[in-house]
Protein backbone atom coordinates (compact mmCIF):
# COMPACT_ATOMS: atom_id res chain seq x y z
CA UNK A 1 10.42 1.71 -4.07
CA UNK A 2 11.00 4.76 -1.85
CA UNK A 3 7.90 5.68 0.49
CA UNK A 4 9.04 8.87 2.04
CA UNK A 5 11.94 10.41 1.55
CA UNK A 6 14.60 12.48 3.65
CA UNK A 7 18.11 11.76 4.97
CA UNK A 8 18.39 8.72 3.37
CA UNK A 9 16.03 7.33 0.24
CA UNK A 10 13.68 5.13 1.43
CA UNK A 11 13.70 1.87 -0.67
CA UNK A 12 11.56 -0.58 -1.40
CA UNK A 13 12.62 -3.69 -3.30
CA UNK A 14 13.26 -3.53 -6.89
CA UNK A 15 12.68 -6.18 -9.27
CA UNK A 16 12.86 -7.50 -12.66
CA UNK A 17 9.50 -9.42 -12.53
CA UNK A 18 6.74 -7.94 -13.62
CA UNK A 19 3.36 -9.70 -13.83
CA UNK A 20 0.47 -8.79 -16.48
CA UNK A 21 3.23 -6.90 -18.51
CA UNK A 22 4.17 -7.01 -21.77
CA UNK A 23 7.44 -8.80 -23.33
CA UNK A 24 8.34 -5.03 -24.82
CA UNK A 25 6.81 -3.63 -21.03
CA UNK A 26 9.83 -5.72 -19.26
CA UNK A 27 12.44 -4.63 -21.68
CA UNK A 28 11.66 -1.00 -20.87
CA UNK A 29 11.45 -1.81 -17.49
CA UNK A 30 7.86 -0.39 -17.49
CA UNK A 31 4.63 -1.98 -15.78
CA UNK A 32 4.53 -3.18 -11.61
CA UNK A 33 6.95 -5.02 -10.02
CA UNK A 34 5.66 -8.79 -8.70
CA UNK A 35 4.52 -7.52 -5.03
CA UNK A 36 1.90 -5.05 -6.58
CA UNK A 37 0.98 -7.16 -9.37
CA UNK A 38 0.57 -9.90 -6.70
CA UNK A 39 -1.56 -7.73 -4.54
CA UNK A 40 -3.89 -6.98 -7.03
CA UNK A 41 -4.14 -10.54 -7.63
CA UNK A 42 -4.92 -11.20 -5.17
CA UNK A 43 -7.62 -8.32 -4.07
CA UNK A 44 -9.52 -9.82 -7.39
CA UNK A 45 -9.09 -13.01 -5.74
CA UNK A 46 -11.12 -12.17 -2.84
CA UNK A 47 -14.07 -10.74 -4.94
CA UNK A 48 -13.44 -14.25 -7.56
CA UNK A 49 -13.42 -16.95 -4.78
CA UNK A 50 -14.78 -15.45 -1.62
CA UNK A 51 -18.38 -15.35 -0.96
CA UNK A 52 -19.92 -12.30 0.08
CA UNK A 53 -20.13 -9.57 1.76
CA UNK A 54 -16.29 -8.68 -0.12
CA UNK A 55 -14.46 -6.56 2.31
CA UNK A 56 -13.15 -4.73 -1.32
CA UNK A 57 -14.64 -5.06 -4.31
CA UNK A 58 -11.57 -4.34 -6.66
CA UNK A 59 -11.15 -6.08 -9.82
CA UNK A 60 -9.14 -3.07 -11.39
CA UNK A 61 -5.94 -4.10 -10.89
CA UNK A 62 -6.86 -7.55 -12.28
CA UNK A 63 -7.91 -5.70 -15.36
CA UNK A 64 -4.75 -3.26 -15.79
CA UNK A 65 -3.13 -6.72 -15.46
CA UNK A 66 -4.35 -8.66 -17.90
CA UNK A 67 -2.80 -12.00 -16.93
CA UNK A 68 -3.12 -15.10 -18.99
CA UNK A 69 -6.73 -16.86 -17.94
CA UNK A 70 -4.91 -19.51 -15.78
CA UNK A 71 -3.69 -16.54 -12.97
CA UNK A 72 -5.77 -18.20 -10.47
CA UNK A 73 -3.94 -21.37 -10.77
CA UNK A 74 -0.36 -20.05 -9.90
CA UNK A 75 1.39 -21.17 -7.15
CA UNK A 76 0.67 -17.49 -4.91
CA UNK A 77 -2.48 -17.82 -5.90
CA UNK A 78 -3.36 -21.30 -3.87
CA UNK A 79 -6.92 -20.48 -1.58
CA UNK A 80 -5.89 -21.89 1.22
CA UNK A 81 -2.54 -20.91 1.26
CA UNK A 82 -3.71 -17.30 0.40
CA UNK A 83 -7.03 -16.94 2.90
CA UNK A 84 -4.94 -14.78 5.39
CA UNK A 85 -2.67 -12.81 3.56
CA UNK A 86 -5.36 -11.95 0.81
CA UNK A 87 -7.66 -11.25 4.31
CA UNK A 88 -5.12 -8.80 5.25
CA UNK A 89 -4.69 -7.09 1.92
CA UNK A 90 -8.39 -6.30 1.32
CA UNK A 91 -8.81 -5.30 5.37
CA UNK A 92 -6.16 -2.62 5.53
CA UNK A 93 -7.34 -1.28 1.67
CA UNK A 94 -10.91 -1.04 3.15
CA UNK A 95 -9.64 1.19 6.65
CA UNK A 96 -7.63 3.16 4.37
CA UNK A 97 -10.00 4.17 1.97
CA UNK A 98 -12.64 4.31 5.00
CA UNK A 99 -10.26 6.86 6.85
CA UNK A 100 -10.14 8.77 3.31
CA UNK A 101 -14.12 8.76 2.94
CA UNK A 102 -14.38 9.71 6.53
CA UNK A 103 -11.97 12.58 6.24
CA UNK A 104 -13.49 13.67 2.92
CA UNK A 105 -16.30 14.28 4.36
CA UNK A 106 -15.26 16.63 6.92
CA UNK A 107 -13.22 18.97 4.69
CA UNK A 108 -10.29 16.56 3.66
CA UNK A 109 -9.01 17.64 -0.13
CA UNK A 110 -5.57 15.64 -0.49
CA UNK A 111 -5.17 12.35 -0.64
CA UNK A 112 -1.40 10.92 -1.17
CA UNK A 113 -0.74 7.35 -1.68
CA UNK A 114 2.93 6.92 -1.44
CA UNK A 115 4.08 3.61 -3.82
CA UNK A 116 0.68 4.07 -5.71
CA UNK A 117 1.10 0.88 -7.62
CA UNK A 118 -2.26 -1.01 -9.34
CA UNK A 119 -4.36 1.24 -6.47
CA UNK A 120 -8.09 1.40 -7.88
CA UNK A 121 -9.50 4.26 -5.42
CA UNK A 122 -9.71 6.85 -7.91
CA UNK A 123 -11.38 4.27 -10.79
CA UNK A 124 -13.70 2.60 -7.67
CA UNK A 125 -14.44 6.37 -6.07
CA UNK A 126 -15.05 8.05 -8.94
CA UNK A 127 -17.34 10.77 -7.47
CA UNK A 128 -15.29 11.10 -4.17
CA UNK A 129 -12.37 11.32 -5.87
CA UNK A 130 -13.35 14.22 -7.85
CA UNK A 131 -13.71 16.30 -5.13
CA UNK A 132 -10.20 15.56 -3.78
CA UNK A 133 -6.76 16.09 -5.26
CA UNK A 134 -5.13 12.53 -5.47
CA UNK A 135 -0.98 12.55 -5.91
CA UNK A 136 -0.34 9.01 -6.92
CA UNK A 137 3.27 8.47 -6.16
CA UNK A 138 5.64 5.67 -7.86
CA UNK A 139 8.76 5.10 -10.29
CA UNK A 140 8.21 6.69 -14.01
CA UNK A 141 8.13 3.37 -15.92
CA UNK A 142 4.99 2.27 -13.54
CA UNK A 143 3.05 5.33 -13.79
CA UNK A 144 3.88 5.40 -17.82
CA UNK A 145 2.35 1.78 -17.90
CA UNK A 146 -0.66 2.33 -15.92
CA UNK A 147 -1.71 5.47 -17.52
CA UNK A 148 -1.65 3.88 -20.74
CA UNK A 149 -3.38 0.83 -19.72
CA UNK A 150 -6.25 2.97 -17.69
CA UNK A 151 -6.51 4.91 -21.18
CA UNK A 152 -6.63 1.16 -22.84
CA UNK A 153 -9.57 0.61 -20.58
CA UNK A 154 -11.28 3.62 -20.95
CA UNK A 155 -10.91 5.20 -17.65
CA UNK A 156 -8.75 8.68 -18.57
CA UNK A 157 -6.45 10.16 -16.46
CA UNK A 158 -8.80 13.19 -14.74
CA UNK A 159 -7.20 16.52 -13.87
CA UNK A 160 -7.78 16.08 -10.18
CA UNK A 161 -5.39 12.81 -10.05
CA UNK A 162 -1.93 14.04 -10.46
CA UNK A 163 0.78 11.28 -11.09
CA UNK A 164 3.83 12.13 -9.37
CA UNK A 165 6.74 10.38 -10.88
CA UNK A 166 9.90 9.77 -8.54
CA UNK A 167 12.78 7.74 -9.21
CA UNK A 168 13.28 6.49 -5.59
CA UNK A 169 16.31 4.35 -6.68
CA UNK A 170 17.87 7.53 -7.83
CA UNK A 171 17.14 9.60 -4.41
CA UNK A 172 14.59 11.94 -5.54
CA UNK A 173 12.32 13.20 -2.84
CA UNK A 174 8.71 12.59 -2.93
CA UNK A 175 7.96 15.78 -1.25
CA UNK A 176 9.93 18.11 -3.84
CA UNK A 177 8.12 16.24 -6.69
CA UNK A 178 4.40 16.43 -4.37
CA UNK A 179 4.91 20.41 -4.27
CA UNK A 180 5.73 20.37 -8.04
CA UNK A 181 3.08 18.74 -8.76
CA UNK A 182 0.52 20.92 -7.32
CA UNK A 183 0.94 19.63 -3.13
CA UNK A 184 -0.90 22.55 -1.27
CA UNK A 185 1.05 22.56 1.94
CA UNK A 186 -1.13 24.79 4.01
CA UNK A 187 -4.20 22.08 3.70
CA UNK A 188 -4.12 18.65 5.53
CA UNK A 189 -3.76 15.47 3.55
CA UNK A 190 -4.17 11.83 4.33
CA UNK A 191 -1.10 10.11 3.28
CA UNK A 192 -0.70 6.42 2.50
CA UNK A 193 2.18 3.87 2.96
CA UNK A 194 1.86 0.33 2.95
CA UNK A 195 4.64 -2.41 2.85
CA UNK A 196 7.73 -0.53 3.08
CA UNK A 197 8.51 -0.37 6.32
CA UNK A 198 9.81 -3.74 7.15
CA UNK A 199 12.80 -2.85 4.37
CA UNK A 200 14.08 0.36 6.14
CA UNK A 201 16.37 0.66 8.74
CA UNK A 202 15.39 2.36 12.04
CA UNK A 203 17.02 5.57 11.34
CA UNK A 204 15.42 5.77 7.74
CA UNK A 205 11.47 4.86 9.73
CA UNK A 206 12.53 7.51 11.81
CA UNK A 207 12.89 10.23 9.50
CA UNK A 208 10.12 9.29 7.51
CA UNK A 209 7.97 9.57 9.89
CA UNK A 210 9.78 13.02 10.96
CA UNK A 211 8.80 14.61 7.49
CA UNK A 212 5.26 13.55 7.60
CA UNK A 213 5.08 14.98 10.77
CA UNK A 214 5.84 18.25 8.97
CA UNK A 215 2.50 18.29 6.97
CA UNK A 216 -0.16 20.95 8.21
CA UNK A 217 -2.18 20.24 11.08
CA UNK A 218 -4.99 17.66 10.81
CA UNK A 219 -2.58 15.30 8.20
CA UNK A 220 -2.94 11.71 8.66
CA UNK A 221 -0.50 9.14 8.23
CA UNK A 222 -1.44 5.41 7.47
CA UNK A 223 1.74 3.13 7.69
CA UNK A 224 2.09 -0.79 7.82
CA UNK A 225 4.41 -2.54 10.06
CA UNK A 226 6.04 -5.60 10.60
CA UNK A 227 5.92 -7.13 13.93
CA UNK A 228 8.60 -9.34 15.03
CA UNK A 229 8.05 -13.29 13.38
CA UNK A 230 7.94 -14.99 16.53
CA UNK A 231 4.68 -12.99 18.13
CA UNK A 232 2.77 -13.87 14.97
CA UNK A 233 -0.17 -16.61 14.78
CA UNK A 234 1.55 -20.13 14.65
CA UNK A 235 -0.64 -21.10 11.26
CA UNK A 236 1.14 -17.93 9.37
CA UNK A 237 4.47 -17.87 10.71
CA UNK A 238 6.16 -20.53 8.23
CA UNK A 239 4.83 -18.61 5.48
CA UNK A 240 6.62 -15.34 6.92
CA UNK A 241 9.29 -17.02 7.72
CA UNK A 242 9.36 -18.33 4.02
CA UNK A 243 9.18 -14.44 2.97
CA UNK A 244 12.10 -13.44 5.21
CA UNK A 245 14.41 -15.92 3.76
CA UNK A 246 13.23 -14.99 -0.01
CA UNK A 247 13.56 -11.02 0.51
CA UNK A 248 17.36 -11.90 2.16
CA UNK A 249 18.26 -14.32 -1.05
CA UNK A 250 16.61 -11.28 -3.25
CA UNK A 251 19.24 -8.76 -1.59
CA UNK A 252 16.28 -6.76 -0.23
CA UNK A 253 15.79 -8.51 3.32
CA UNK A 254 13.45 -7.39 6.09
CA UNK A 255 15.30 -5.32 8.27
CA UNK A 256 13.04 -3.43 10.55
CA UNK A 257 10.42 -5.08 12.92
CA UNK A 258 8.14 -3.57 15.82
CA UNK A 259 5.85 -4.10 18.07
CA UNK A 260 2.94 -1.93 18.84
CA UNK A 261 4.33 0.08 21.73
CA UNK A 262 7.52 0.48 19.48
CA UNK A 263 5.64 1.85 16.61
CA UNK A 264 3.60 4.29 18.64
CA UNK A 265 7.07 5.65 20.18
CA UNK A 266 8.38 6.26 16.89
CA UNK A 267 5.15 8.17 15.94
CA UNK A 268 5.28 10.40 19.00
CA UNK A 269 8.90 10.97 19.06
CA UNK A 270 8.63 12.27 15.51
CA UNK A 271 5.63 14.73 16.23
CA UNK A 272 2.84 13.70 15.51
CA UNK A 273 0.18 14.24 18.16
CA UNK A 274 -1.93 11.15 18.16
CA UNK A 275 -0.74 7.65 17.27
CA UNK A 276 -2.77 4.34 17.09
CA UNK A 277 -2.40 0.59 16.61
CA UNK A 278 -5.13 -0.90 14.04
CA UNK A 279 -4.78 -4.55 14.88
CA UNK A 280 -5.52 -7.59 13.21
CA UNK A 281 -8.18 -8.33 15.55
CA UNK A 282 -9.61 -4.84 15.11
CA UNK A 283 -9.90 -5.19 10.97
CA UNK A 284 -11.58 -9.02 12.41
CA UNK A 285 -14.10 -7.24 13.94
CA UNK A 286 -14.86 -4.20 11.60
CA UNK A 287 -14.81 -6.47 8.55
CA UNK A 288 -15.33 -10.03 9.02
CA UNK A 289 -17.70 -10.19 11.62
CA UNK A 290 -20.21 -13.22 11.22
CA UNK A 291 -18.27 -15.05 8.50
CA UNK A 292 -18.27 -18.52 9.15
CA UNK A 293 -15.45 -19.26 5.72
CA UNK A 294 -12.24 -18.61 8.42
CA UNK A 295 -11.63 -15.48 6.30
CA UNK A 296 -9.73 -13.11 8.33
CA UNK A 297 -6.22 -11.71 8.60
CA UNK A 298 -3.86 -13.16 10.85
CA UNK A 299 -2.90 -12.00 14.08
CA UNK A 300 0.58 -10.19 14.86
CA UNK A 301 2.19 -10.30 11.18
CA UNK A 302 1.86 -6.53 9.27
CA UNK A 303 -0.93 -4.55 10.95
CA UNK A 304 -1.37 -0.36 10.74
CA UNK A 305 -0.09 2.55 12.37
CA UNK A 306 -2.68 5.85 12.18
CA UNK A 307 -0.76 8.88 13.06
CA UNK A 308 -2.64 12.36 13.70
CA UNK A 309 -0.61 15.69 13.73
């Protein structure tokens, strides 16, 4: 599913799964793909089997979903196995959507989430929301499914959420559609994009980060990375490894990996004036303080870049 955009479409994988959807959903090729129905799994996961305080309460995506009753006994779905990559899922969602509420609040009116997916801010933020313009970016067939199923569910489609439909397979740029669909260039935006990355190649990172950097002063760019398997926490790095080896098989492998100092350089080289590393340990200690359950996400595996212009 493309994330950005410019001198080369920016891919992420594309697949024939689809989870929660409809027999007559897959032969249309409508509905999420099995990384963003998984994600929402497991999000409701968190909130189903983790005691509280929930880092995110989002049991959206779970709805939009539908799954048969047994979801929670699927193989991805295993507690143990899951603890830190669900951990991980929930803690960047929360700083996201904290950065959004923080910026909101001091004048922020565009919100972009690049690869929108199952994302719930808009159903969970109702009255934030509304006083934002929110450009929820993914393929047609997803966007077609989910705004049927939120109308299913009761939840409308409000003016102030635009649904910006890009074929990334195809090429199209995401900033040609965001101006078409009502993309106010002069204002600063927060824009989102998480687990796409790690599928680029360097040059294709590079110029993504090149046209954010074009965005009107104040813009805000939240990114996930991928840092390079063998600095990650021993107890996680099978499982990662494990993911590398299924993405290659797929035909979509992992091709890009950084570390935090690499990341940072890309940020700066491409303009933006500010760049930050939001580590693992960082999301520990905002989020998960206290908990005695071993709920947190691991260290050194896909952690956040914040980029200022």
């Amino acid at each position: 599913m493309d994330a950005f955009g410019g001198c080369k479409p920016l891919e992420r994988p594309a697949t024939n799964k689809r989870m929660g959807a409809s027999m007559s959903d897959e032969s249309r090729g409508d509905g999420p793909d099995s990384t963003a129905a998984r994600v929402a799994l497991w999000r409701a996961l968190h909130v189903t089997i983790d005691a509280p305080p929930h880092v995110l309460d989002d049991t959206i995506g779970l709805r939009l979903l539908a799954p048969p009753t047994d979801w929670r006994q699927r193989g991805d779905m295993d507690p143990t196995f899951t603890r830190p990559f669900r951990a991980s899922i929930v803690a960047r969602a929360r700083f996201i959507e904290d950065l959004v509420i923080e910026r909101a609040a001091h004048g922020l009116t565009q919100y972009v989430i690049l690869g929108a997916g199952l994302d719930s801010f808009v159903q969970r933020h109702a009255e934030l929301a509304s006083k934002l313009t929110v450009f929820e970016v993914d393929q047609p067939g997803t966007q077609a499914w989910k705004r049927r199923r939120l109308s299913e569910l009761g939840f409308g489609t409000p003016d102030w959420v635009r649904f910006v439909a890009v074929d990334f397979e195809a090429g199209d740029s995401w900033r040609h559609a965001l101006d078409a669909a009502g993309f106010d260039a002069s204002k600063p935006a927060v824009v989102v994009s998480t687990g796409v990355s790690m599928y680029l190649t360097e040059e294709a990172n590079r110029a993504a980060l090149r046209e954010v950097a074009t965005l009107a002063p104040g813009s805000a760019l939240a990114m996930t990375f991928l840092l390079p398997l063998e600095l990650a926490d021993p107890d996680v790095r099978p499982a990662l490894e494990r993911a590398v080896q299924g993405a290659r098989a797929s035909g979509t492998p992992f091709i890009s990996f950084y570390t935090p100092a690499q990341i940072l350089a890309l940020a700066t080289e491409a303009g933006f004036g500010e760049a930050h590393h939001v580590s693992a340990d960082n999301l520990t200690q905002r989020y998960f303080a206290g908990r005695t359950d071993g709920l947190r996400p691991p260290g050194n595996a896909e952690e956040l870049l914040i980029a200022t212009i």
